[in-house]
C-alpha atoms as a PDB file:
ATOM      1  CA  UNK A   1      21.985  -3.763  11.414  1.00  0.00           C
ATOM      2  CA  UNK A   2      18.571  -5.038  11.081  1.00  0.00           C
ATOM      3  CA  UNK A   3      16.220  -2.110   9.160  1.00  0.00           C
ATOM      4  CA  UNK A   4      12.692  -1.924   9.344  1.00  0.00           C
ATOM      5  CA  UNK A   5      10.625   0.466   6.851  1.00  0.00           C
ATOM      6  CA  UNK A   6       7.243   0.458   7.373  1.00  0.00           C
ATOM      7  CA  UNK A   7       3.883   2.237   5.249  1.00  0.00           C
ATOM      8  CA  UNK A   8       0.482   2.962   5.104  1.00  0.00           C
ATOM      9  CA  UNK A   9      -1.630   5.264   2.820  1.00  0.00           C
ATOM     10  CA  UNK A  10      -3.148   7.539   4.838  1.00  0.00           C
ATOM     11  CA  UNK A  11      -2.431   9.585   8.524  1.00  0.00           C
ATOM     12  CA  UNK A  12      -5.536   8.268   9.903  1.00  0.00           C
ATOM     13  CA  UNK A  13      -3.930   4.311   9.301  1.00  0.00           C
ATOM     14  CA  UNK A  14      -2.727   2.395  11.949  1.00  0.00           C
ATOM     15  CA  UNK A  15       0.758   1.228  11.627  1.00  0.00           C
ATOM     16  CA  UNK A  16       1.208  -0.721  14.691  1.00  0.00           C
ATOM     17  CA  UNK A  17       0.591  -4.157  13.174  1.00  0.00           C
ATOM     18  CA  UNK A  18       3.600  -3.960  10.962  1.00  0.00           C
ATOM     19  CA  UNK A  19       5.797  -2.424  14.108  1.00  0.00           C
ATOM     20  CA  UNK A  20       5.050  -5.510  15.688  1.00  0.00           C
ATOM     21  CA  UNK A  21       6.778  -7.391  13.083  1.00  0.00           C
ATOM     22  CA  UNK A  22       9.965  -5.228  12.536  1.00  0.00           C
ATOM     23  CA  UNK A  23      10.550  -5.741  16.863  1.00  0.00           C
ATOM     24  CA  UNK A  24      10.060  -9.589  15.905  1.00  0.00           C
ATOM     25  CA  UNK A  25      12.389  -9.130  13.652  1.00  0.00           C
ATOM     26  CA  UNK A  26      15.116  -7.076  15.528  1.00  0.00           C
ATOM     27  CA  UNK A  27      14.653  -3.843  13.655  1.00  0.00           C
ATOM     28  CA  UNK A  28      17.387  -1.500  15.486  1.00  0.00           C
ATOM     29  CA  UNK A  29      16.379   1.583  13.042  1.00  0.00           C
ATOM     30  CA  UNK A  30      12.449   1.966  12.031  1.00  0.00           C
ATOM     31  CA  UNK A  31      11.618   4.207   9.316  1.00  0.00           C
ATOM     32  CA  UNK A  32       7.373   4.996   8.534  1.00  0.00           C
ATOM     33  CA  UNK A  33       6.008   6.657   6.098  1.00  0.00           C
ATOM     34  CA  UNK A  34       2.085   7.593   6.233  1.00  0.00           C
ATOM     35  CA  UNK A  35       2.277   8.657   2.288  1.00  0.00           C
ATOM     36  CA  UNK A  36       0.687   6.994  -1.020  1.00  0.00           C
ATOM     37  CA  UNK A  37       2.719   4.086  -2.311  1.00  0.00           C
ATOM     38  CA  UNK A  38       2.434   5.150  -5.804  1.00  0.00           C
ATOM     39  CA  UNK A  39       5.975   6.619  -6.107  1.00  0.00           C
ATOM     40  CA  UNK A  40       9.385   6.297  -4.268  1.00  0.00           C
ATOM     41  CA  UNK A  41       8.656  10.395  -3.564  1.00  0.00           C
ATOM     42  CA  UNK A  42       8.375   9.158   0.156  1.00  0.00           C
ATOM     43  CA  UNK A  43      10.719  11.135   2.759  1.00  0.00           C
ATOM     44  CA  UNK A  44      11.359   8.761   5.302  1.00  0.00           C
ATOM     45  CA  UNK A  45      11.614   6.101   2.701  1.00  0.00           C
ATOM     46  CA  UNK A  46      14.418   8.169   1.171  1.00  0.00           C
ATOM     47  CA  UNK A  47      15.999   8.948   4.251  1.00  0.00           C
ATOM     48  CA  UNK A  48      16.156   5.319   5.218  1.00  0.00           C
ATOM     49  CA  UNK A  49      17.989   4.782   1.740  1.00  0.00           C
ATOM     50  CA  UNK A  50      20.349   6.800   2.709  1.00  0.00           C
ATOM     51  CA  UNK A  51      21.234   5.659   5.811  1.00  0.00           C
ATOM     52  CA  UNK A  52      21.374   1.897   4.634  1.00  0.00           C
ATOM     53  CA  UNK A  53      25.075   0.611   4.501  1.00  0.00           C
ATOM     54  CA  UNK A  54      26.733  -2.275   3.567  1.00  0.00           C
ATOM     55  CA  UNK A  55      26.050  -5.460   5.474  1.00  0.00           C
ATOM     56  CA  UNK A  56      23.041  -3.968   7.085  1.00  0.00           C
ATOM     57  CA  UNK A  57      19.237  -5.646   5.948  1.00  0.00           C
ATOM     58  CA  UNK A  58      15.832  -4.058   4.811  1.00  0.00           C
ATOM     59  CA  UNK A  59      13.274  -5.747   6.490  1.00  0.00           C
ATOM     60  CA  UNK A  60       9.699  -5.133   4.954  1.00  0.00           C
ATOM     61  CA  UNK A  61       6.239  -6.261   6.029  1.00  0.00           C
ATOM     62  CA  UNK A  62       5.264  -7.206   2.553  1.00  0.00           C
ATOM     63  CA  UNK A  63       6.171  -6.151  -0.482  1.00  0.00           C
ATOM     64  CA  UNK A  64       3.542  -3.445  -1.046  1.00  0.00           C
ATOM     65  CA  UNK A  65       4.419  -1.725   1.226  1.00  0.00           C
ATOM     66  CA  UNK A  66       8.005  -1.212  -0.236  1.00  0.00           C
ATOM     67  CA  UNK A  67       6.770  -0.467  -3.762  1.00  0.00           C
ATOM     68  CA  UNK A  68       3.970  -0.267  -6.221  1.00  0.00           C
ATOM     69  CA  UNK A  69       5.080  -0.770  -9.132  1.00  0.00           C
ATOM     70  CA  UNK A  70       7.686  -3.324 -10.622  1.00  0.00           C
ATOM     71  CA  UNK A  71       9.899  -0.688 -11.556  1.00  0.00           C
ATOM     72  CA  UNK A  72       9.955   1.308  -8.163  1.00  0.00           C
ATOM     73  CA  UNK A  73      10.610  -2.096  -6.646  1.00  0.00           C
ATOM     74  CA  UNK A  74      13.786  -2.641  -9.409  1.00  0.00           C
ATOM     75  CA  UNK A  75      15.159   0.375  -8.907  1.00  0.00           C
ATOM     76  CA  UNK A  76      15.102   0.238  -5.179  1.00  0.00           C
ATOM     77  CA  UNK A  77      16.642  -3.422  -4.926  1.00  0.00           C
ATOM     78  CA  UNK A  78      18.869  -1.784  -7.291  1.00  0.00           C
ATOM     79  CA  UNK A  79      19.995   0.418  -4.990  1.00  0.00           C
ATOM     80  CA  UNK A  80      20.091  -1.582  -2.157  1.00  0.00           C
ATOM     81  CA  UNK A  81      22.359  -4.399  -3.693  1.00  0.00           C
ATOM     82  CA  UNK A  82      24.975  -1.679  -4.857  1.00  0.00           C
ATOM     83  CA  UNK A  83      24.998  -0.856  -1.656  1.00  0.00           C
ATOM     84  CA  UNK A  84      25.773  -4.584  -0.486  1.00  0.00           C
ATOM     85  CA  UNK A  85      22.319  -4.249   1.409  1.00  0.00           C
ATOM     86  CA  UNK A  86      20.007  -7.587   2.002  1.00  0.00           C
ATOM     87  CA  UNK A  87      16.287  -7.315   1.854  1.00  0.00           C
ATOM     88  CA  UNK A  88      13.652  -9.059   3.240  1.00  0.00           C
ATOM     89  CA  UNK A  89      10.165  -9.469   3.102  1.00  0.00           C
ATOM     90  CA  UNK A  90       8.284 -10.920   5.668  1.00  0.00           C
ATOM     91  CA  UNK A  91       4.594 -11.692   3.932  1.00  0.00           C
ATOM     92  CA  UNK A  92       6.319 -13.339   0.679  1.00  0.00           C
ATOM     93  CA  UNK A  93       8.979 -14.764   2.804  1.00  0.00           C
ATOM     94  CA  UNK A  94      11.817 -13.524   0.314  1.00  0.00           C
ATOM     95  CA  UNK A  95      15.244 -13.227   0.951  1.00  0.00           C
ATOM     96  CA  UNK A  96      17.489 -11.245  -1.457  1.00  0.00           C
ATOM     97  CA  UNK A  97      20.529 -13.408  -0.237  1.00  0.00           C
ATOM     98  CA  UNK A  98      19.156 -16.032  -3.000  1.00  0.00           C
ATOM     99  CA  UNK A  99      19.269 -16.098  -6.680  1.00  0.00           C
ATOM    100  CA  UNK A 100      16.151 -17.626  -6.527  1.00  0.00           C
ATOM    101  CA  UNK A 101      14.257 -15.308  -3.389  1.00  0.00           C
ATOM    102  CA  UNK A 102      15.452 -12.494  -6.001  1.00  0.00           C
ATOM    103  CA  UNK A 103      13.634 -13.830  -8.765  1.00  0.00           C
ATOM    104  CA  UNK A 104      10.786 -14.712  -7.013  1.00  0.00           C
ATOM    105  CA  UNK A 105      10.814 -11.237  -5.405  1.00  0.00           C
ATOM    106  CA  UNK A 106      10.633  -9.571  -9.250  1.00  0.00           C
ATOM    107  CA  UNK A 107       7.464 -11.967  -9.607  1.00  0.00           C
ATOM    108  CA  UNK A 108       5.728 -11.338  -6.522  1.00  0.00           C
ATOM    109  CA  UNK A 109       6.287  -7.835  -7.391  1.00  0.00           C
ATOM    110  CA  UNK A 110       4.914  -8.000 -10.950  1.00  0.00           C
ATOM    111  CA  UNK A 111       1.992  -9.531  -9.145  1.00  0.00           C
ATOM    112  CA  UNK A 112       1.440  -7.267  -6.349  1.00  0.00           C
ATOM    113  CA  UNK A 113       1.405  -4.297  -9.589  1.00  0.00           C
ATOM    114  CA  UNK A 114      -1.061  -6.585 -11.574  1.00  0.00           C
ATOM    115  CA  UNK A 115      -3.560  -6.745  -8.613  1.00  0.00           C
ATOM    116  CA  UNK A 116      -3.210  -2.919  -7.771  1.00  0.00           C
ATOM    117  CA  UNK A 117      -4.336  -2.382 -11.093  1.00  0.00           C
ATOM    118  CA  UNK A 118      -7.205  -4.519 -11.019  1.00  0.00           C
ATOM    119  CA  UNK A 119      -8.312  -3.057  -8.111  1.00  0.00           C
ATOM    120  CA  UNK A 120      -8.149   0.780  -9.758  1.00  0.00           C
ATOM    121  CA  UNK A 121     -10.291  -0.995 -12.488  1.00  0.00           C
ATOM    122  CA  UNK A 122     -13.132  -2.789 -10.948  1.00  0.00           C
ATOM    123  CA  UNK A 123     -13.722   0.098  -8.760  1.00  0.00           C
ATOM    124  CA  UNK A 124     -13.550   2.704 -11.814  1.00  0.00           C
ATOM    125  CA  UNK A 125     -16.098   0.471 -13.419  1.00  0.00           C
ATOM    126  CA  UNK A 126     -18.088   0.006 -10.514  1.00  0.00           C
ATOM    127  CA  UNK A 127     -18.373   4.169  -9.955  1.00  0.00           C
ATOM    128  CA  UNK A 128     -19.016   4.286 -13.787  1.00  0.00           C
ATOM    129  CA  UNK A 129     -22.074   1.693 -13.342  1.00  0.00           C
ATOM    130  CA  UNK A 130     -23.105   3.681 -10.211  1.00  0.00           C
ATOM    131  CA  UNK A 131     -23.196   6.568 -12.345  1.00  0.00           C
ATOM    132  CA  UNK A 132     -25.384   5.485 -14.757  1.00  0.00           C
ATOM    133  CA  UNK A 133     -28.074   3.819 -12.343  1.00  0.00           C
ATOM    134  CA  UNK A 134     -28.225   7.424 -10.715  1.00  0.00           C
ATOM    135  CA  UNK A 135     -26.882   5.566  -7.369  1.00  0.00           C
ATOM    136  CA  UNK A 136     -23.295   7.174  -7.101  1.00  0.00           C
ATOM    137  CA  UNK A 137     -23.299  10.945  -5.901  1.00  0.00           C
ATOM    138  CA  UNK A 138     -19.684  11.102  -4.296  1.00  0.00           C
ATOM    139  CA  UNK A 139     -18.480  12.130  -1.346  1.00  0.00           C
ATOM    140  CA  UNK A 140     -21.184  13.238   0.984  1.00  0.00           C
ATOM    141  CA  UNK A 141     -20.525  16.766   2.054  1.00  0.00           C
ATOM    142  CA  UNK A 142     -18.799  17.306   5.202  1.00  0.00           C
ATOM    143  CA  UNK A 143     -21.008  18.871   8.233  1.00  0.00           C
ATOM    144  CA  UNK A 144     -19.439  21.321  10.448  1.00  0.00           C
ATOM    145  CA  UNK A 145     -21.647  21.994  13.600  1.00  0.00           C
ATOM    146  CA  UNK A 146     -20.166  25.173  14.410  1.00  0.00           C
ATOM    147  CA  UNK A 147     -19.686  26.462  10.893  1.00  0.00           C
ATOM    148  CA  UNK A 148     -21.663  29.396  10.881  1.00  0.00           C
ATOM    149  CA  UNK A 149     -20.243  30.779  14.341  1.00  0.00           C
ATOM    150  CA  UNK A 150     -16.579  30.434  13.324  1.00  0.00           C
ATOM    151  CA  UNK A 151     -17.469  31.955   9.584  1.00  0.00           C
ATOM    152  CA  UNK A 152     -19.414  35.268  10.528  1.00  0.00           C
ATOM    153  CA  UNK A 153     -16.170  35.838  12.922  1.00  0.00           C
ATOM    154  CA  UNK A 154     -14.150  35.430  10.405  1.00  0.00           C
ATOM    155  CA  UNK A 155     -15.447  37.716   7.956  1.00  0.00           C
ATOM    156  CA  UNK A 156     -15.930  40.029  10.862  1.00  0.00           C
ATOM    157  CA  UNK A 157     -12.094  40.178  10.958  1.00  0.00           C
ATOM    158  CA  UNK A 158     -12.323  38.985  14.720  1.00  0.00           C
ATOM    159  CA  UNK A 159      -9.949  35.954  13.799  1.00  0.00           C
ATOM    160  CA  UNK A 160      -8.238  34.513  10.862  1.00  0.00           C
ATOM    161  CA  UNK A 161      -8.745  31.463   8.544  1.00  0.00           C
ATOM    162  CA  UNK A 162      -5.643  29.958   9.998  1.00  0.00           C
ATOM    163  CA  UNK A 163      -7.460  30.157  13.451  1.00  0.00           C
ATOM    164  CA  UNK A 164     -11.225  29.564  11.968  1.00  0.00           C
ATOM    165  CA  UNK A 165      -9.582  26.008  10.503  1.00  0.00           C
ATOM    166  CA  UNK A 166      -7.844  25.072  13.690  1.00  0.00           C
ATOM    167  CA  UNK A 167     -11.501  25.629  15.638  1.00  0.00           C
ATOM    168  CA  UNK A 168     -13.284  23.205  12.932  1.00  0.00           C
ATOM    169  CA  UNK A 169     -10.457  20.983  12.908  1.00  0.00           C
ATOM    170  CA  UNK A 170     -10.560  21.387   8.715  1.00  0.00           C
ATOM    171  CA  UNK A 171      -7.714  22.001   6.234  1.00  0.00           C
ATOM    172  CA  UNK A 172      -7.500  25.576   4.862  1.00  0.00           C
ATOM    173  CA  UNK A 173      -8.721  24.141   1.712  1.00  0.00           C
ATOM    174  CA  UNK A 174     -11.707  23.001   3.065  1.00  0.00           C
ATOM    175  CA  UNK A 175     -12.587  25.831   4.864  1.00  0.00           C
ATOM    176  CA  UNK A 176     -12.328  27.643   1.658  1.00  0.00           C
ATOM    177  CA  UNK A 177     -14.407  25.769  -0.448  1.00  0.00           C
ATOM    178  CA  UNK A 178     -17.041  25.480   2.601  1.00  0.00           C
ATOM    179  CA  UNK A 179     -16.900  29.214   2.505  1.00  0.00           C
ATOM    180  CA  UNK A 180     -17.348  29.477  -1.652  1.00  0.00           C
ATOM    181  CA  UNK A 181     -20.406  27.279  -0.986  1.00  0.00           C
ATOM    182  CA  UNK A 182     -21.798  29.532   1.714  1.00  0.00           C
ATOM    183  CA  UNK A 183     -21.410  32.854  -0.205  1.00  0.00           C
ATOM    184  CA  UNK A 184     -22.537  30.806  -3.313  1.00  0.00           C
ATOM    185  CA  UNK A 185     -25.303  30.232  -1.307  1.00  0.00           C
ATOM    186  CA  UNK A 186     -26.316  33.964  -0.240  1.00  0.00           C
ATOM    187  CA  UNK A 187     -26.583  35.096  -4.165  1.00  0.00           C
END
């Protein structure tokens, strides 16, 4: 049984490009996760692991979106050979049938890690220049329209933060630190 797994970073990310591919490549079973690559802590990732059986294949858009690191990607080839399960990605072309599509898989691996890394670098460096020339100031601060509304009737008791989040379409956490700021604000 062809497998597909398929990941982005974020919930707002679309993942329809790589669903595309895994029908191409007659994915019976599609697994997504909308999750951080920068661990294997991924739940439909770990369901799909368990699922996997012997003689069935682990198709992948590209290798980065299996795994991170070079040890995550190990440890989950690992797992999949013990369990007599072929893996494939797509954007390296790769092949785990192959002594030599496994060893190229370790170094397109290595590589995908090494440019990941550079990435995190450059744009720490680039923050830290934008720092110092006074240009970088973060995240601009979120504007809520009907803020002020939806706050006065919640301290007024008429509804709760559950219900004040849900109107501004915020996390709880948010809403929490807009509402520090706003009593911050009042002193």
């Amino acid at each position: 049984m062809n497998i597909g797994y398929v990941r982005v970073s974020t919930e707002q990310q679309n993942t329809m490009r790589q669903e595309v591919l895994m029908e191409q490549y007659g994915v019976e079973a599609l697994y997504i996760d909308k999750v951080s690559g920068k661990n294997t802590d991924r739940p439909q990732l770990k369901k799909m692991m368990d699922f996997v059986r012997e003689g069935d294949c682990v198709v992948v858009e590209s290798i980065s979106r299996f795994a991170r690191s070079t040890k995550d990607l190990l440890d989950l080839l690992e797992k999949l050979a013990d369990k007599k399960v072929k893996f494939i990605s797509q954007k390296e072309n790769i092949d785990t049938d192959s002594p030599m599509g496994k060893f190229f898989l370790v170094v397109c691996g290595a590589l995908a890690e090494l440019e990941r890394a550079n990435i995190l670098e450059r744009q720490a460096e680039g923050i830290e220049i934008a720092k110092r020339e006074g240009k970088y100031k973060g995240r601009k601060p979120l504007e809520i329209d009907n803020f002020d509304r939806i706050y006065q009737s919640w301290t007024d008791g008429e509804i709760t933060a559950v219900s004040a989040c849900k109107l501004m379409g915020i996390s709880r956490s948010t809403f929490y630190r807009k509402v520090s700021e706003k009593e911050k604000d009042k002193t």
